[in-house]
N, C-alpha and C. Protein backbone atom coordinates (compact mmCIF):
# COMPACT_ATOMS: atom_id res chain seq x y z
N UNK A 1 -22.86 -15.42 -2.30
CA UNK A 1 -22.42 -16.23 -1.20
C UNK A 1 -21.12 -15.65 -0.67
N UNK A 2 -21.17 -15.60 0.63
CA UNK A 2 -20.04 -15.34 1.47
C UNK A 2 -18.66 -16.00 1.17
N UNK A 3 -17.55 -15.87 1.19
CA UNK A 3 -16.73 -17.02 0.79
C UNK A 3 -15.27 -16.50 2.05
N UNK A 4 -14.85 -17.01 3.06
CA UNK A 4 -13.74 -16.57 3.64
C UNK A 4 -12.43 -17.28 3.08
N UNK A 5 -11.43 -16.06 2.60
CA UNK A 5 -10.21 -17.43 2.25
C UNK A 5 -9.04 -16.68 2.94
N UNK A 6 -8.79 -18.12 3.76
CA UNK A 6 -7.54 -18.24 4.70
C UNK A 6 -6.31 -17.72 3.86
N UNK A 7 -5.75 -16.57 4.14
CA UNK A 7 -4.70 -15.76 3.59
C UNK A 7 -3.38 -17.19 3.78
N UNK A 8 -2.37 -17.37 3.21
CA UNK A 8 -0.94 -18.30 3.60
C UNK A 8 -0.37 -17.22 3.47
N UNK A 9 0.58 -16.94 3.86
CA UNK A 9 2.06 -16.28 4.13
C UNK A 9 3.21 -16.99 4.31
N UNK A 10 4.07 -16.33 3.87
CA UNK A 10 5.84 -16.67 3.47
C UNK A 10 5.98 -15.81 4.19
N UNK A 11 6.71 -16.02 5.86
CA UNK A 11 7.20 -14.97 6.02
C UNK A 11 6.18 -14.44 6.46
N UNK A 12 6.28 -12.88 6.34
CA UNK A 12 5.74 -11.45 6.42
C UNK A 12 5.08 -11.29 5.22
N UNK A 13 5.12 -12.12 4.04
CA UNK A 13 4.67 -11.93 3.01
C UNK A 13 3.38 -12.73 2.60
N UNK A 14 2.44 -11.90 1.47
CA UNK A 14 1.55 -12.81 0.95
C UNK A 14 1.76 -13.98 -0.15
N UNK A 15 1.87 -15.13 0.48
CA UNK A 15 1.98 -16.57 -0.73
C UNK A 15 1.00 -15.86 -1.76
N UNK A 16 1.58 -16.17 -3.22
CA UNK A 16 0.45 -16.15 -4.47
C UNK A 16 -0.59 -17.11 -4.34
N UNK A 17 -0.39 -17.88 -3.39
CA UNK A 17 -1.75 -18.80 -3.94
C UNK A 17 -2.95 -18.09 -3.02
N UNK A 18 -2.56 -17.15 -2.50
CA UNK A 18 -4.01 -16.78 -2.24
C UNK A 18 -4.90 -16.19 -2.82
N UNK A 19 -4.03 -15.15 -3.88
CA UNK A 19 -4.99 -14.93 -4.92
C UNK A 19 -5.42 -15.97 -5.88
N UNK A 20 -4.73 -17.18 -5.73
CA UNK A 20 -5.22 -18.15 -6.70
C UNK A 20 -6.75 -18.44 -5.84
N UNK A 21 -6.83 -18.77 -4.64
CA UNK A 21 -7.63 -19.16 -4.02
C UNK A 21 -9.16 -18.32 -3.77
N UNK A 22 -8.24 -16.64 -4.06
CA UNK A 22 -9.79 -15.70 -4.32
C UNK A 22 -10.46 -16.04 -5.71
N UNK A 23 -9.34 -16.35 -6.29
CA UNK A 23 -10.12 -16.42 -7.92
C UNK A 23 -11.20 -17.50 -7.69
N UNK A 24 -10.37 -18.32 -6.93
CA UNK A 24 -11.38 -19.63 -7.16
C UNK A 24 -12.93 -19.44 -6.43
N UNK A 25 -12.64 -18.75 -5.47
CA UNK A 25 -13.88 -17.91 -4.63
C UNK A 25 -14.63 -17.10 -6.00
N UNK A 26 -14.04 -15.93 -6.63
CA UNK A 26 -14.91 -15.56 -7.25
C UNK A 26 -15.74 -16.35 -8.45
N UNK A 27 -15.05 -17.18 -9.14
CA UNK A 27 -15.28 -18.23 -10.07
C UNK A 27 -16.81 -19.07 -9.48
N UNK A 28 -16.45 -19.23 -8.18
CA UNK A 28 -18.08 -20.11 -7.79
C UNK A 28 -18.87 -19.30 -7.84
N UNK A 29 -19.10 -18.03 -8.07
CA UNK A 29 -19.82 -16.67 -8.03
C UNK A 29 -20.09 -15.84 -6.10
N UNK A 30 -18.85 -16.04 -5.45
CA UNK A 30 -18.44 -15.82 -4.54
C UNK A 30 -18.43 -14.28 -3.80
N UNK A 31 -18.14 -14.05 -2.60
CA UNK A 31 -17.72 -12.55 -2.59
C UNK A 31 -16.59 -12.78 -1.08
N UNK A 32 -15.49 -12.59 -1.65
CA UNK A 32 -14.49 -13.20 -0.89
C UNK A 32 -13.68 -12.19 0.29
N UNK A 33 -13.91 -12.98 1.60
CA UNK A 33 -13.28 -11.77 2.24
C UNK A 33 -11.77 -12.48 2.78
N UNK A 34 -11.10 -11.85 3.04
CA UNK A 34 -9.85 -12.89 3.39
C UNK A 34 -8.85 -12.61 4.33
N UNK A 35 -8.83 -13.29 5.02
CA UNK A 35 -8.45 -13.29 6.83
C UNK A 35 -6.87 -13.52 6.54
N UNK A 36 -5.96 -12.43 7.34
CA UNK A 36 -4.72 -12.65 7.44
C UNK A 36 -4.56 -12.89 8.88
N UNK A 37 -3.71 -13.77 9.03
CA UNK A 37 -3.12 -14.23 10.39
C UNK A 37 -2.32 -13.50 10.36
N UNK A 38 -2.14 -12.70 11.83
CA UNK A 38 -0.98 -11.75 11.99
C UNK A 38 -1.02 -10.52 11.02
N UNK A 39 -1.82 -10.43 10.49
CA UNK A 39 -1.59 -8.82 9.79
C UNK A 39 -0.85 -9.26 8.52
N UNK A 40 -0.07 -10.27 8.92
CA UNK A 40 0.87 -10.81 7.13
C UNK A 40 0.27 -10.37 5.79
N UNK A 41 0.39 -9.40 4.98
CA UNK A 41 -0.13 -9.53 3.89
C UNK A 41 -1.23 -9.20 3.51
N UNK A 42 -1.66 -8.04 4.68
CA UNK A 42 -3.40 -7.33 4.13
C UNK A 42 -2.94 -6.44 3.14
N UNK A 43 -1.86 -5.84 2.84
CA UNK A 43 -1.76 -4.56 2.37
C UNK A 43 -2.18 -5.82 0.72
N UNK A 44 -0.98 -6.42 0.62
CA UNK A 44 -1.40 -7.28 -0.56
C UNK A 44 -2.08 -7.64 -0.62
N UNK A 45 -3.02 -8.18 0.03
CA UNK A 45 -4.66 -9.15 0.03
C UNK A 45 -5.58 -8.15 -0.46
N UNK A 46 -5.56 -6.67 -0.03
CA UNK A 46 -6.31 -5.95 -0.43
C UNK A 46 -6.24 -5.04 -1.73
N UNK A 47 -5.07 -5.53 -2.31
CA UNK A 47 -5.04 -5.44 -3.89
C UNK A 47 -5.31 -6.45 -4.68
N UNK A 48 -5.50 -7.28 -4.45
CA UNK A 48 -6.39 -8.61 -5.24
C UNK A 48 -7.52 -8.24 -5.68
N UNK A 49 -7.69 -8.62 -7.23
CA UNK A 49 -8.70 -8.52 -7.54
C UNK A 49 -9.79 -9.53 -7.26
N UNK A 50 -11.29 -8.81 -6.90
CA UNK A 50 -12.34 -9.34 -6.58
C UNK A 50 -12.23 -9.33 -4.92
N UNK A 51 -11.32 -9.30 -4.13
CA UNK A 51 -11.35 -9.35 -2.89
C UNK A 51 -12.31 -7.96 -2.19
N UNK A 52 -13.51 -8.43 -1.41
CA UNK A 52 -14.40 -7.64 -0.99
C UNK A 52 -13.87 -6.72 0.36
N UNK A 53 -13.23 -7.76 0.74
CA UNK A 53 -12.57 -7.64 2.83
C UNK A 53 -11.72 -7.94 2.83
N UNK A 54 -10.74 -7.03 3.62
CA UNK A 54 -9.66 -8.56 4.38
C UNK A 54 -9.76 -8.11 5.79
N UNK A 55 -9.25 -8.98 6.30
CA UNK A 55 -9.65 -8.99 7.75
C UNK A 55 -8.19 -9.47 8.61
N UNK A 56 -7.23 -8.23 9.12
CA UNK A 56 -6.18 -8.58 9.94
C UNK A 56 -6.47 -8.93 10.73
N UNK A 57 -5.92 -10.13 10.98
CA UNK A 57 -6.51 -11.41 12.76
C UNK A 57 -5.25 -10.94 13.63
N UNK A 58 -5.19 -10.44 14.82
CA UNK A 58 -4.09 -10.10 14.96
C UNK A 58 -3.77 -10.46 16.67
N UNK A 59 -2.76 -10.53 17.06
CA UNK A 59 -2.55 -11.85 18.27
C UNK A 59 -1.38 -12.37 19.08
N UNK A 60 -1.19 -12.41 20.01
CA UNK A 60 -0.12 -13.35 20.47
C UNK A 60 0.63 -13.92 19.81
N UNK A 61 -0.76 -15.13 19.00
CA UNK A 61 -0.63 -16.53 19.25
C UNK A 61 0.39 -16.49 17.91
N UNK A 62 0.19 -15.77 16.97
CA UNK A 62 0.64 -15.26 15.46
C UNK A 62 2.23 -14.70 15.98
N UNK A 63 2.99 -15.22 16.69
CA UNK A 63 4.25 -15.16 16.87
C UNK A 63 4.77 -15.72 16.66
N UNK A 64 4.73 -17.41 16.79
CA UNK A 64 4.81 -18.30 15.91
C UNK A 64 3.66 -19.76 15.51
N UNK A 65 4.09 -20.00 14.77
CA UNK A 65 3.12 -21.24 14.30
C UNK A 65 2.36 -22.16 15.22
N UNK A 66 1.07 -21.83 15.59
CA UNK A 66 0.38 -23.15 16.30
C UNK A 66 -0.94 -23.12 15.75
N UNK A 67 -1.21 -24.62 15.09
CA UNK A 67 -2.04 -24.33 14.26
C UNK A 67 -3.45 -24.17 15.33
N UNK A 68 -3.39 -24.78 15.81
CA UNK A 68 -4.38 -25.10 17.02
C UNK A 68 -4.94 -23.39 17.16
N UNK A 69 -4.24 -22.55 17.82
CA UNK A 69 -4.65 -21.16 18.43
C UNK A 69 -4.74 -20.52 17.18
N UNK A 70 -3.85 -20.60 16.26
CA UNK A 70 -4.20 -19.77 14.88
C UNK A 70 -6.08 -20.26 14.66
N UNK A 71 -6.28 -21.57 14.39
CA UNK A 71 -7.56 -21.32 13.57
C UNK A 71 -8.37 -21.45 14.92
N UNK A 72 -8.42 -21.03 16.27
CA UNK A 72 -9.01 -20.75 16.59
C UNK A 72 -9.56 -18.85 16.94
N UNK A 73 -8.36 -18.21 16.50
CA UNK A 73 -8.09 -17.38 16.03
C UNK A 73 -8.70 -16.59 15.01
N UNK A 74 -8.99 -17.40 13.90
CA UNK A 74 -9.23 -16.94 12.78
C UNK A 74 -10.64 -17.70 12.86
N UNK A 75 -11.07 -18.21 13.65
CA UNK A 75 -12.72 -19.10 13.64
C UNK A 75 -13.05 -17.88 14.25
N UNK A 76 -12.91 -17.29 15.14
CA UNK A 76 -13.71 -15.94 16.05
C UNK A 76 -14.07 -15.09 15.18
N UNK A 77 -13.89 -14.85 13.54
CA UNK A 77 -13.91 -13.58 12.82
C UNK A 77 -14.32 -14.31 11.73
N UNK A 78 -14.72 -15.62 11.55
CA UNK A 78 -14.97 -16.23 9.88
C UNK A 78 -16.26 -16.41 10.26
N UNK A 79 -16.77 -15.88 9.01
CA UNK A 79 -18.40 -16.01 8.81
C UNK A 79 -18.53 -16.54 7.49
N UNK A 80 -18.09 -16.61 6.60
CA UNK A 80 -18.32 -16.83 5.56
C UNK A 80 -19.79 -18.59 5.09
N UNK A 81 -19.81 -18.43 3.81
CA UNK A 81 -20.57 -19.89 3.75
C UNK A 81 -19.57 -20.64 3.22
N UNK A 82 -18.94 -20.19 3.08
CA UNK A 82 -17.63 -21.24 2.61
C UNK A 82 -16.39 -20.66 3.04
N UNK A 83 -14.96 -21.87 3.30
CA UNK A 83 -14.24 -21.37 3.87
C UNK A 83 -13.24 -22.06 2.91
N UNK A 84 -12.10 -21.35 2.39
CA UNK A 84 -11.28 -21.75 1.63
C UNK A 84 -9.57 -21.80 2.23
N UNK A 85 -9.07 -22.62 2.21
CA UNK A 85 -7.64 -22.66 2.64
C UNK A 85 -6.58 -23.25 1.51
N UNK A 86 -5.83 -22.88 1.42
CA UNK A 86 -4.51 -23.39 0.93
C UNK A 86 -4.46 -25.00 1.09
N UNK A 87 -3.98 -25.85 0.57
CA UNK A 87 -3.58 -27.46 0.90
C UNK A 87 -1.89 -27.48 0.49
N UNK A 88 -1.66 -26.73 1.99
CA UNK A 88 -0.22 -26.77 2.10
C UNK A 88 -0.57 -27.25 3.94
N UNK A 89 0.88 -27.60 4.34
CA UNK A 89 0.69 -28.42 5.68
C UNK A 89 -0.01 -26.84 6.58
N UNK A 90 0.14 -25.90 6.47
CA UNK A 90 -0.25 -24.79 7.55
C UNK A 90 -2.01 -24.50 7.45
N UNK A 91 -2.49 -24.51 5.47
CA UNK A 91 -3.62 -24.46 5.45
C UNK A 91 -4.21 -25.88 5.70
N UNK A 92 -3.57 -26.97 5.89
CA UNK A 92 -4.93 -28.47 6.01
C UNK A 92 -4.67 -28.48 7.35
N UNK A 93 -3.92 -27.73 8.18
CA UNK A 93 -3.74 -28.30 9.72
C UNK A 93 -4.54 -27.08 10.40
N UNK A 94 -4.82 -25.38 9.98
CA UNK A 94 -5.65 -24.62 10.00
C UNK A 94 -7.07 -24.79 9.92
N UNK A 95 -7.25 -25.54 8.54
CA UNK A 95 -8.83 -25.89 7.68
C UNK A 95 -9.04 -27.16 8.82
N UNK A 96 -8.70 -28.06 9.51
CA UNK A 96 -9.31 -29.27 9.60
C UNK A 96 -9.30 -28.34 11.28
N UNK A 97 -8.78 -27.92 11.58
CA UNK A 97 -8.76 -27.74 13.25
C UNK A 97 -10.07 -26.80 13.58
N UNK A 98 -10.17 -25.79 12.27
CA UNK A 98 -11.31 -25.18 12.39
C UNK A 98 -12.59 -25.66 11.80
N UNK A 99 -12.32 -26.35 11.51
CA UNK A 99 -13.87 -27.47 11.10
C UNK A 99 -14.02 -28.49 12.36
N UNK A 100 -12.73 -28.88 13.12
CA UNK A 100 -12.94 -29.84 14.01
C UNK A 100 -13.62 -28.67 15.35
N UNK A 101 -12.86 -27.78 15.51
CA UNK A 101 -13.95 -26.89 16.12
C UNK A 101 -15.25 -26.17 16.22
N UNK A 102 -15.81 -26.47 14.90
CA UNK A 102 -16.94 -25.95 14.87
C UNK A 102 -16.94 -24.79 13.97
N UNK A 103 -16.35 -24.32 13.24
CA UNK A 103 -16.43 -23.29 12.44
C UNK A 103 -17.69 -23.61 11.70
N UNK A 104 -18.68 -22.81 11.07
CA UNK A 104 -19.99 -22.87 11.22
C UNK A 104 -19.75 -23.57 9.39
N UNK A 105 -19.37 -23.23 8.60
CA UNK A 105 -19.24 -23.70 7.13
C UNK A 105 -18.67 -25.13 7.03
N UNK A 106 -18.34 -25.63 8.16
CA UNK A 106 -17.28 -26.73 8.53
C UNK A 106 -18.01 -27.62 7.02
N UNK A 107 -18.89 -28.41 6.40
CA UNK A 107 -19.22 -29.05 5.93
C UNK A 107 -19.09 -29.04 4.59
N UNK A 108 -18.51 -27.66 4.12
CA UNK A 108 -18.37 -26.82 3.25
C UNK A 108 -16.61 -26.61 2.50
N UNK A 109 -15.93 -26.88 3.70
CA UNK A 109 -14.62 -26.41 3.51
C UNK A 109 -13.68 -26.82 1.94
N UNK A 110 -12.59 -26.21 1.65
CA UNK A 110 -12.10 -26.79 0.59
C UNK A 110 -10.61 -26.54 0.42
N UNK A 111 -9.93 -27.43 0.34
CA UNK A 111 -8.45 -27.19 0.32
C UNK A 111 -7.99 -27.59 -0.88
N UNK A 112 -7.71 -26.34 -1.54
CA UNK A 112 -6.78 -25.57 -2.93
C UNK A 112 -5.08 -26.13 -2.71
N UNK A 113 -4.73 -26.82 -3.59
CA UNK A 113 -3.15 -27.04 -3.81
C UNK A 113 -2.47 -26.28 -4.44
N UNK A 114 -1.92 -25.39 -4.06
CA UNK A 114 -0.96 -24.00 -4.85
C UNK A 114 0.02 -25.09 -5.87
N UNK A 115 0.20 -24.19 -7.19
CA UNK A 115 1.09 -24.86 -8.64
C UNK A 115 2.39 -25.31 -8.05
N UNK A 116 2.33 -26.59 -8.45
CA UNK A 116 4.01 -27.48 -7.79
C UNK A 116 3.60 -27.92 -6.79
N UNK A 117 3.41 -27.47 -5.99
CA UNK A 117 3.14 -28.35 -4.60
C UNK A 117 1.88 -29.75 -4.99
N UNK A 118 2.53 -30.45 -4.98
CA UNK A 118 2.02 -32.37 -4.55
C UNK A 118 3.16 -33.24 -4.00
């Protein structure tokens, strides 16, 4: 199964929880490709283990934060059967905008809470 997981970034940088979030992709018996907004963090995304793809989304809109144009952004290039995001305010306002749009896995989606954050 396809699995897309929404890269988070710090910055210019890759958040760890995205490799938490591939693991969790590979763990369902997954094959995970994983979409960076803005280019943030392919070089790192693509040293993760188990990561099949990554996929620099790259853009305007990725100048600063709107979640709205980001996951519509990142809906133009996600195929996956499942779509995985972070459950931090950037990935549930990303994950729900692209399910409210139609992203095709919409029914599927799942938002991961990176360690500490509640």
């Amino acid at each position: 199964m396809d699995v897309t997981v929404i890269a988070e970034s710090s910055g210019d940088r890759l958040h760890p929880v995205t490799a938490q979030l591939v693991g969790a992709a590979v763990t369902i018996g997954g094959t995970p490709t994983v979409l960076c907004a803005g280019g943030f963090g392919a070089e790192d995304a693509a040293s993760i283990s188990g990561v099949a793809k990554v996929i620099s989304v790259v853009g305007d809109c990725f100048g600063s934060f709107d979640g709205g144009a980001w996951a519509e952004a990142l809906n133009s290039v996600s195929g996956g059967d499942v779509i995985i995001a972070a459950a931090t305010p950037a990935g549930r306002e990303i994950a729900a905008t692209m399910a409210a749009c139609g992203a095709s896995p919409s029914s599927k989606m799942r938002l991961d809470w990176p360690p500490g954050y509640r």
